[in-house]
N, C-alpha and C. Protein backbone atom coordinates (compact mmCIF):
# COMPACT_ATOMS: atom_id res chain seq x y z
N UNK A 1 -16.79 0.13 -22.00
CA UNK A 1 -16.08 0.78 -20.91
C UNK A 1 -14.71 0.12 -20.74
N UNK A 2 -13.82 1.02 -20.87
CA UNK A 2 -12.59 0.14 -20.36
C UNK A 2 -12.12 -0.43 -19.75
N UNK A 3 -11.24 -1.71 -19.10
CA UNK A 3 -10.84 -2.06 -18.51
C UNK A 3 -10.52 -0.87 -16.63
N UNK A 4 -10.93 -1.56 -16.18
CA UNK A 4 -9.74 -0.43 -14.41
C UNK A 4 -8.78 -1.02 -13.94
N UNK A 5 -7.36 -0.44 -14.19
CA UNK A 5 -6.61 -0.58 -13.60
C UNK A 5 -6.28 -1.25 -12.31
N UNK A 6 -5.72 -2.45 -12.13
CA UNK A 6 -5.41 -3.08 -10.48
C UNK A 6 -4.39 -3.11 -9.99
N UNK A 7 -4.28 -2.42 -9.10
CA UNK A 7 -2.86 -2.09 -8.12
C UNK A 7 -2.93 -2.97 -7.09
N UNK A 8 -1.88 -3.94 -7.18
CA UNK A 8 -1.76 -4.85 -5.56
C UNK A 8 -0.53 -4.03 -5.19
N UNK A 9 -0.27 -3.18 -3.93
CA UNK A 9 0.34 -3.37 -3.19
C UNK A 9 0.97 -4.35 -2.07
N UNK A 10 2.69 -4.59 -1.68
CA UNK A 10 2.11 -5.72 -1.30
C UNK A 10 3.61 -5.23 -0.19
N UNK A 11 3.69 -5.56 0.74
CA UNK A 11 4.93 -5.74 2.11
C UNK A 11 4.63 -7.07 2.79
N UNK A 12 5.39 -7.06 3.66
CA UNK A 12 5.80 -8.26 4.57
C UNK A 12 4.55 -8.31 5.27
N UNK A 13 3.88 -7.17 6.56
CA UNK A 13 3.09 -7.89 7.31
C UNK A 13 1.93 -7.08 6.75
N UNK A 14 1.34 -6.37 5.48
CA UNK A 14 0.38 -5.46 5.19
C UNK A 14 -0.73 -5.09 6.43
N UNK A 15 0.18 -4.60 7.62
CA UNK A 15 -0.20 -4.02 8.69
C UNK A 15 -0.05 -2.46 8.49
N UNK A 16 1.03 -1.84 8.03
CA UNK A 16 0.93 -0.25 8.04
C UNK A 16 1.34 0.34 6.52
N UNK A 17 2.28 0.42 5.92
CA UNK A 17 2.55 0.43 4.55
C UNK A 17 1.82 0.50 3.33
N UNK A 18 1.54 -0.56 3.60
CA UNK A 18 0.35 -1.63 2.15
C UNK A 18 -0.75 -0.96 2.41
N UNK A 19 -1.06 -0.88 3.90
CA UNK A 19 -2.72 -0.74 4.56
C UNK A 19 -2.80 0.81 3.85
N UNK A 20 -1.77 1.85 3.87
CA UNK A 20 -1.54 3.24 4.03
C UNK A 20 -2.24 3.83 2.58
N UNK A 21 -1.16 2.65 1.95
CA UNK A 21 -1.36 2.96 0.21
C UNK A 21 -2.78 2.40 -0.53
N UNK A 22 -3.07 1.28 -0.23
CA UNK A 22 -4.35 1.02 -0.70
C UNK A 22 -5.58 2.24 -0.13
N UNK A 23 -5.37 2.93 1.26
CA UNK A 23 -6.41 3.92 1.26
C UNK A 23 -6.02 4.63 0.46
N UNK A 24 -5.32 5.58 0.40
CA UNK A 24 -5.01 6.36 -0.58
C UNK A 24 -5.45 6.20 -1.72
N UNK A 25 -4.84 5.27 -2.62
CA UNK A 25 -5.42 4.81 -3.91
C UNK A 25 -6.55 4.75 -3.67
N UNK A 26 -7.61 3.98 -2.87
CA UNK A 26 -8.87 4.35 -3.47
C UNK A 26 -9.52 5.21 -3.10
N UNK A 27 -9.09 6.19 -2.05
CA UNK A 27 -9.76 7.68 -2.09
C UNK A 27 -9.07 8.49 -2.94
N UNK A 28 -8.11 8.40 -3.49
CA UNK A 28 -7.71 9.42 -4.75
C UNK A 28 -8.16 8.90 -6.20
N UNK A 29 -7.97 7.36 -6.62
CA UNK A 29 -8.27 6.97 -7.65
C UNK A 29 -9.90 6.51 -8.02
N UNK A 30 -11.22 6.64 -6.50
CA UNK A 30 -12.07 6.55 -6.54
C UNK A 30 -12.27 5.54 -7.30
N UNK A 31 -13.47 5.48 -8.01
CA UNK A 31 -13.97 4.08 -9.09
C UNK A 31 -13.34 4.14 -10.35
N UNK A 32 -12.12 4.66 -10.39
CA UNK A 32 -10.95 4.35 -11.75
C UNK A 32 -10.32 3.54 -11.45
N UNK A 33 -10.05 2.85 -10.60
CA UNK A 33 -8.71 1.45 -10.00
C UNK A 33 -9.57 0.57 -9.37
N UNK A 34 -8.98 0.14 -9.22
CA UNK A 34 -9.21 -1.46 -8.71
C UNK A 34 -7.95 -1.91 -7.52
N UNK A 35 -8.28 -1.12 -6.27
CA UNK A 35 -6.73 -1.56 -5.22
C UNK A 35 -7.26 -2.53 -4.16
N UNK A 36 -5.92 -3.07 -4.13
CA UNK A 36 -6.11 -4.46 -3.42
C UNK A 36 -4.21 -4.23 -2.67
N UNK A 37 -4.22 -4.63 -1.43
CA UNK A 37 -3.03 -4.87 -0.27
C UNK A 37 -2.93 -6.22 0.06
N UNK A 38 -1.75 -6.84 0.17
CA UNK A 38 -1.14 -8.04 0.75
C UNK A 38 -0.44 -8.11 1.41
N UNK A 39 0.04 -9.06 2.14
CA UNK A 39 1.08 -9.21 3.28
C UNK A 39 1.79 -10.60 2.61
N UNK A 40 3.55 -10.73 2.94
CA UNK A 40 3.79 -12.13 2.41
C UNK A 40 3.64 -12.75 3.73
N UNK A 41 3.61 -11.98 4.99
CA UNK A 41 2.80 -12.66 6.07
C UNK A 41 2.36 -11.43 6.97
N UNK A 42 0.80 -12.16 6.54
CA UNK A 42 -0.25 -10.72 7.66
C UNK A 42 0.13 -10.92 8.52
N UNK A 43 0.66 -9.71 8.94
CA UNK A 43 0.45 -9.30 11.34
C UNK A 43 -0.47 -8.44 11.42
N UNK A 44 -2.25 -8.35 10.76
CA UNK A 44 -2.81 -7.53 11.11
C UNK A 44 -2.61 -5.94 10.81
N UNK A 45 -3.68 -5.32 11.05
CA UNK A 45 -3.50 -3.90 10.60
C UNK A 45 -3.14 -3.08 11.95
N UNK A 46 -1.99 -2.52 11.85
CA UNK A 46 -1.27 -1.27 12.51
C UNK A 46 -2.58 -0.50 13.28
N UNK A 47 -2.95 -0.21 14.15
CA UNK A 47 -3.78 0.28 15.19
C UNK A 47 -3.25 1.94 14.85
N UNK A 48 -1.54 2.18 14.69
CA UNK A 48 -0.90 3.69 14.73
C UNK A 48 -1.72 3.52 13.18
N UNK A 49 -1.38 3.10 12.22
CA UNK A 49 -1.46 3.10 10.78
C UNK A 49 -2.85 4.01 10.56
N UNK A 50 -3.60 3.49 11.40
CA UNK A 50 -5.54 3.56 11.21
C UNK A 50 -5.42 5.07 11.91
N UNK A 51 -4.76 5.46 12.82
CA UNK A 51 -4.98 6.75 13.67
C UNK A 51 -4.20 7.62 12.62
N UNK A 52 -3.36 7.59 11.54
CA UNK A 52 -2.52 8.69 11.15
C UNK A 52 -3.56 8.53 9.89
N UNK A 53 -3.88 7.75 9.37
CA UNK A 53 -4.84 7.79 7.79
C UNK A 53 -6.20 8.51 8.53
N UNK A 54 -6.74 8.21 9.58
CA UNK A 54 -7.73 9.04 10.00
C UNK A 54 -7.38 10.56 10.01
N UNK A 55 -6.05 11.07 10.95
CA UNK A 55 -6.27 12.37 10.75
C UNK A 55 -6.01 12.75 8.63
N UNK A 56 -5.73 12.44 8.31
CA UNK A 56 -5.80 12.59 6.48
C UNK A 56 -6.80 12.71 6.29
N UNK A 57 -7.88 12.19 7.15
CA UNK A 57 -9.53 11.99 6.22
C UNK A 57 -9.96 10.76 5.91
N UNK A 58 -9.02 9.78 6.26
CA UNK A 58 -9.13 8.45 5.23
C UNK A 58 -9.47 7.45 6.29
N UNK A 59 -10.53 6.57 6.43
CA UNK A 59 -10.56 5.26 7.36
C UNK A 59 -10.24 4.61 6.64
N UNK A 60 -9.27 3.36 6.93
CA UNK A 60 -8.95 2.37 6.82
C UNK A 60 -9.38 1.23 7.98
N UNK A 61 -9.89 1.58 8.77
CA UNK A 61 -10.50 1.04 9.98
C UNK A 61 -10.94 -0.43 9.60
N UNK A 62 -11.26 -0.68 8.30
CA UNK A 62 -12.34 -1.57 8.23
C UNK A 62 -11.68 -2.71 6.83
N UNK A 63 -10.53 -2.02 6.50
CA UNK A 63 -9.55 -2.80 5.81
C UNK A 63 -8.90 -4.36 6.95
N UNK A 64 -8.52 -4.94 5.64
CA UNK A 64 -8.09 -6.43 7.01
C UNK A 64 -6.78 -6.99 6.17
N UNK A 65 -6.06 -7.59 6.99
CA UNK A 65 -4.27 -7.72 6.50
C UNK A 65 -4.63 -9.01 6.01
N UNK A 66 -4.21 -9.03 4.87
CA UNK A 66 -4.35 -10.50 3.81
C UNK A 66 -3.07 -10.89 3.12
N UNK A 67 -3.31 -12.03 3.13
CA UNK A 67 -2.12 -12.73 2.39
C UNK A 67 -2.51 -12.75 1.29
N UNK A 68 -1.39 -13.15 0.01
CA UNK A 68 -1.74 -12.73 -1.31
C UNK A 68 -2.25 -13.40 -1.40
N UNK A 69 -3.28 -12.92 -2.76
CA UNK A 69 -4.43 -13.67 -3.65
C UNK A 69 -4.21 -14.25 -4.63
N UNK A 70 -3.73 -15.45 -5.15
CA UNK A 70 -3.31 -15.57 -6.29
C UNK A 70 -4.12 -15.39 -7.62
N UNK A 71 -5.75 -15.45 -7.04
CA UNK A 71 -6.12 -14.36 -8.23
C UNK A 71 -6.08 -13.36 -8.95
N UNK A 72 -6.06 -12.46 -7.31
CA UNK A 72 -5.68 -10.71 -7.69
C UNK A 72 -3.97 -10.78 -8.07
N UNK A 73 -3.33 -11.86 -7.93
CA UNK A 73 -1.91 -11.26 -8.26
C UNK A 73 -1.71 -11.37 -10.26
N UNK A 74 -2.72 -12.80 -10.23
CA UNK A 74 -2.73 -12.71 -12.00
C UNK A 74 -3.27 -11.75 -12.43
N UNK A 75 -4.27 -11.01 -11.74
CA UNK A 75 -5.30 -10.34 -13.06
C UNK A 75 -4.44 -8.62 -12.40
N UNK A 76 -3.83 -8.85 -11.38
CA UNK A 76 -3.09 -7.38 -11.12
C UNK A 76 -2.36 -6.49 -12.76
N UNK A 77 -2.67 -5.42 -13.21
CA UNK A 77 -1.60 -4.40 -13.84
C UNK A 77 -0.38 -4.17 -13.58
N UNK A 78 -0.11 -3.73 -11.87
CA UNK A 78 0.75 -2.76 -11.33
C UNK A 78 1.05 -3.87 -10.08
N UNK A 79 2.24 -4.01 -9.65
CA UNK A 79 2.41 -4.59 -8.38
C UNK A 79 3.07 -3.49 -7.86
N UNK A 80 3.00 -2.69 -6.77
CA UNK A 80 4.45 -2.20 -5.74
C UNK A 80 4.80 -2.74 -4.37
N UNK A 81 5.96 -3.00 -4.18
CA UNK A 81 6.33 -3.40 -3.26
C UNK A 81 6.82 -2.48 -2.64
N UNK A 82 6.32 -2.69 -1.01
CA UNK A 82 6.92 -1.45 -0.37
C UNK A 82 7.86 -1.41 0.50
N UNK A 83 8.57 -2.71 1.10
CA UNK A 83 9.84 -3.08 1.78
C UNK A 83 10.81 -4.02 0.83
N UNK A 84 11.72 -4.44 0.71
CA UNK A 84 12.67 -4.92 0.35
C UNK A 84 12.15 -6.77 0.25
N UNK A 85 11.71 -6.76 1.42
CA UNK A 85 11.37 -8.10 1.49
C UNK A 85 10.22 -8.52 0.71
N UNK A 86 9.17 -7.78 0.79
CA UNK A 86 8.15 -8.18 -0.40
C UNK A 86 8.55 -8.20 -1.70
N UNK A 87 9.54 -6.81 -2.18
CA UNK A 87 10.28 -7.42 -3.18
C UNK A 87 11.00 -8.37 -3.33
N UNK A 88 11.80 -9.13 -2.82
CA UNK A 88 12.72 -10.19 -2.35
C UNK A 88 11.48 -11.53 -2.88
N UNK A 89 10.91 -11.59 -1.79
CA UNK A 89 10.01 -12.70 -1.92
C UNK A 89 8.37 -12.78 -2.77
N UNK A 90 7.73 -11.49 -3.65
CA UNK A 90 6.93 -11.37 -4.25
C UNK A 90 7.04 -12.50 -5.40
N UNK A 91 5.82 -13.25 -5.45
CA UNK A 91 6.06 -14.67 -6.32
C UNK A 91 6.29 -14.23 -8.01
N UNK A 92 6.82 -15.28 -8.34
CA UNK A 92 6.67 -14.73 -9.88
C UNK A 92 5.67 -14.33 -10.74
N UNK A 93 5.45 -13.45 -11.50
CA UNK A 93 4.52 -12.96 -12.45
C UNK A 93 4.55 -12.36 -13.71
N UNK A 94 3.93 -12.73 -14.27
CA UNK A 94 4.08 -12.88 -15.73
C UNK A 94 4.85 -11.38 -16.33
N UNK A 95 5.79 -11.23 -17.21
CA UNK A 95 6.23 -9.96 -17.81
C UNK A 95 5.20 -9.19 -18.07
N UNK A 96 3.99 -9.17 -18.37
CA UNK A 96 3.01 -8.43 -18.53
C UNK A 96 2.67 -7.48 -17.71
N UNK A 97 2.94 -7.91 -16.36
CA UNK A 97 2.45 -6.90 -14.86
C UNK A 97 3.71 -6.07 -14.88
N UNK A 98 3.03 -4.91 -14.43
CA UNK A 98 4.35 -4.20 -14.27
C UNK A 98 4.66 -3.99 -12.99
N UNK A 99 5.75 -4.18 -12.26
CA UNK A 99 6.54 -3.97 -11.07
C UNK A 99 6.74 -2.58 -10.77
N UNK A 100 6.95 -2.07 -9.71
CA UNK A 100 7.12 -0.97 -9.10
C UNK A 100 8.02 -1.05 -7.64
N UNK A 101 9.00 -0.62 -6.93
CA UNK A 101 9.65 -0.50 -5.64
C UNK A 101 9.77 0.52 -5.09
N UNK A 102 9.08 0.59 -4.11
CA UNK A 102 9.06 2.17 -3.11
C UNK A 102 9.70 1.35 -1.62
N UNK A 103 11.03 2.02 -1.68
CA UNK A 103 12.17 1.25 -0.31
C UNK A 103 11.60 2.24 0.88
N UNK A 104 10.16 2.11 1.14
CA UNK A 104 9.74 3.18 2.59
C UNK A 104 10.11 2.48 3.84
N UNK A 105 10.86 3.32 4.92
CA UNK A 105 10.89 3.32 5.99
C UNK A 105 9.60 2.42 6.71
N UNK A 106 10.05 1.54 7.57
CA UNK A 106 8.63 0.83 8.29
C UNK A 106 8.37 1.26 10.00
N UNK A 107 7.22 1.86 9.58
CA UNK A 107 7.28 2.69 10.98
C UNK A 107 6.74 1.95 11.91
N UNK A 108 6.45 0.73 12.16
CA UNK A 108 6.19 -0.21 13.01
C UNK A 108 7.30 -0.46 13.70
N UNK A 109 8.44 -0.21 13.47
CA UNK A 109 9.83 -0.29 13.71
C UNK A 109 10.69 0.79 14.39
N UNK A 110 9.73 2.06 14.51
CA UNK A 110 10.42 3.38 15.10
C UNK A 110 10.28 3.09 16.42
N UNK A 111 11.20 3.63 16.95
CA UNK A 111 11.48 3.61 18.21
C UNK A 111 11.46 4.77 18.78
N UNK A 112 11.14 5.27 20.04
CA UNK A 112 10.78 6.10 20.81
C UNK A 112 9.95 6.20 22.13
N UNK A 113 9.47 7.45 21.73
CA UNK A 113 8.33 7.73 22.92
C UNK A 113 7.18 7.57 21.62
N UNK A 114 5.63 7.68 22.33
CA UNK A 114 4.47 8.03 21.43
C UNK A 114 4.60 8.83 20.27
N UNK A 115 5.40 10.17 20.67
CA UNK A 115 4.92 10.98 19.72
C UNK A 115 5.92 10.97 18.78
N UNK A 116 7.10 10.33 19.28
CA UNK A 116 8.23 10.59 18.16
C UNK A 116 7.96 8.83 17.04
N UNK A 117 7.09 7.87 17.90
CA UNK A 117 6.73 6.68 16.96
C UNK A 117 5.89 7.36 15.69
N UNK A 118 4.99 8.11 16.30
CA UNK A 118 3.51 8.53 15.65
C UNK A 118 4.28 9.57 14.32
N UNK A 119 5.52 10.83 14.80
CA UNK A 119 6.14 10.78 13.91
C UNK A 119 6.56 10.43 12.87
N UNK A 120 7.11 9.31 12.96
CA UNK A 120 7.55 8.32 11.94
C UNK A 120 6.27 7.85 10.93
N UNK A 121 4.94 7.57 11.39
CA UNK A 121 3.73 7.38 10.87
C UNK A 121 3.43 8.25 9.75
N UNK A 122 3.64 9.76 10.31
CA UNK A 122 3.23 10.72 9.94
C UNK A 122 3.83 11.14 8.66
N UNK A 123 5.38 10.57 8.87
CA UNK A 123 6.27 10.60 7.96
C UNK A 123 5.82 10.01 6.50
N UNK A 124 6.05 8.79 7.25
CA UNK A 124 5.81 7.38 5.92
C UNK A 124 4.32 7.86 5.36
N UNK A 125 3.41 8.04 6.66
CA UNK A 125 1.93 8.15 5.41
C UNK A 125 1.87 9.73 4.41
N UNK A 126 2.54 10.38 4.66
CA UNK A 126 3.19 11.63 3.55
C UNK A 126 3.76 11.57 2.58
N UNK A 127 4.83 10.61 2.68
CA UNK A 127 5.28 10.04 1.41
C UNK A 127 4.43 9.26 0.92
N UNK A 128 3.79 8.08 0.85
CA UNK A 128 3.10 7.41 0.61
C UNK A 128 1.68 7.89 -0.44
N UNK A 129 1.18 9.22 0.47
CA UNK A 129 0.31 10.24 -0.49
C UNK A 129 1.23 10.85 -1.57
N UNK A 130 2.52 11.09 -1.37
CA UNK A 130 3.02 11.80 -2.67
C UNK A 130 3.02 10.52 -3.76
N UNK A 131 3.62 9.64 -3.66
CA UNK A 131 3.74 8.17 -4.41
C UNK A 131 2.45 7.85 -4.90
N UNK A 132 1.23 7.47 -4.31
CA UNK A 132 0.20 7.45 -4.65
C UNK A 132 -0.54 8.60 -5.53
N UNK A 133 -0.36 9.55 -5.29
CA UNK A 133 -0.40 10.51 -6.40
C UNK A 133 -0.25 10.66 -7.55
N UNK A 134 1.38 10.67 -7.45
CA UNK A 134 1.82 10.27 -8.47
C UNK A 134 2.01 9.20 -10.16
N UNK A 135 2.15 8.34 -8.58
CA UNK A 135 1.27 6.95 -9.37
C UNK A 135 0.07 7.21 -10.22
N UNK A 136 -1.04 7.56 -9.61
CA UNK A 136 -2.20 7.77 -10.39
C UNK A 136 -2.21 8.92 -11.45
N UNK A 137 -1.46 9.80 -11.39
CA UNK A 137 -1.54 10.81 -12.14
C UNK A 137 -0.49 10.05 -13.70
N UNK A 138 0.45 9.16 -13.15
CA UNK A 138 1.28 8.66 -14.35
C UNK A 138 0.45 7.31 -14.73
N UNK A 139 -0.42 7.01 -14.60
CA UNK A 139 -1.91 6.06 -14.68
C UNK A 139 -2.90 6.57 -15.58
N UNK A 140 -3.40 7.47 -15.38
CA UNK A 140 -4.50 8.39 -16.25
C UNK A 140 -3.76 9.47 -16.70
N UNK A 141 -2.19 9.98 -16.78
CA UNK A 141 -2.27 11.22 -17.52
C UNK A 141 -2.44 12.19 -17.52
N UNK A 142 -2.87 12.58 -16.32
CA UNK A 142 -3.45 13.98 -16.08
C UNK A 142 -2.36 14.78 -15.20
């Protein structure tokens, strides 16, 4: 059986972003990947993050904000970084892994009322499903 693919996603506080994309990946890539999320410093998982992946279908409820693994970062395939700063500060890793940068908006950061924050949620976790998609479809080929 072949090897499965391991995707670390990774941002600054893998509170909404990171948290977004690892559901995704493993409800789209099911038992073909291997996804794993980091923070270069956890603030916990986004409370909005968990309410916008729920209406999708997706709990993340039960996901938890981690700092990197330096296991999972060696035996990682794919790294993406999803703010500037995780790219900035993502530790070194061997030419072998391949890098990825998705510059998404951090909606922990929108400002407003409720619905125009939740907006912004709604936003980022939309893109995030197209990227993840994608991703996997340029992964397996199909």
């Amino acid at each position: 059986m072949p090897k499965k693919p391991v995707i670390l996603f990774l941002c600054t506080g893998n509170s909404c972003r990171s948290q977004m994309a690892e559901g995704f990946a493993r409800a789209l890539g099911g038992d073909k990947v291997e996804v794993y999320s980091a923070g270069i410093e956890p603030a916990g998982l986004n409370p909005r993050a968990v309410a916008v992946m729920a209406e999708a279908g997706i709990d993340i409820s039960r996901q938890t904000s981690a700092p990197i693994d330096p296991e999972i970062l060696s035996k990682a395939d794919l790294i993406v970084t999803l703010c500037g700063d995780a790219r900035d500060k993502c530790p070194v890793t061997p030419p072998t892994i391949r890098r990825e940068h998705w510059p998404l908006r951090d909606p922990a950061k929108a400002e407003g009322d409720e619905e125009e924050i939740m907006a912004v949620f709604r936003t980022v976790r939309d893109e995030i499903r197209e990227r993840v998609t994608q991703l996997l479809k340029d992964i397996f080929n199909t």
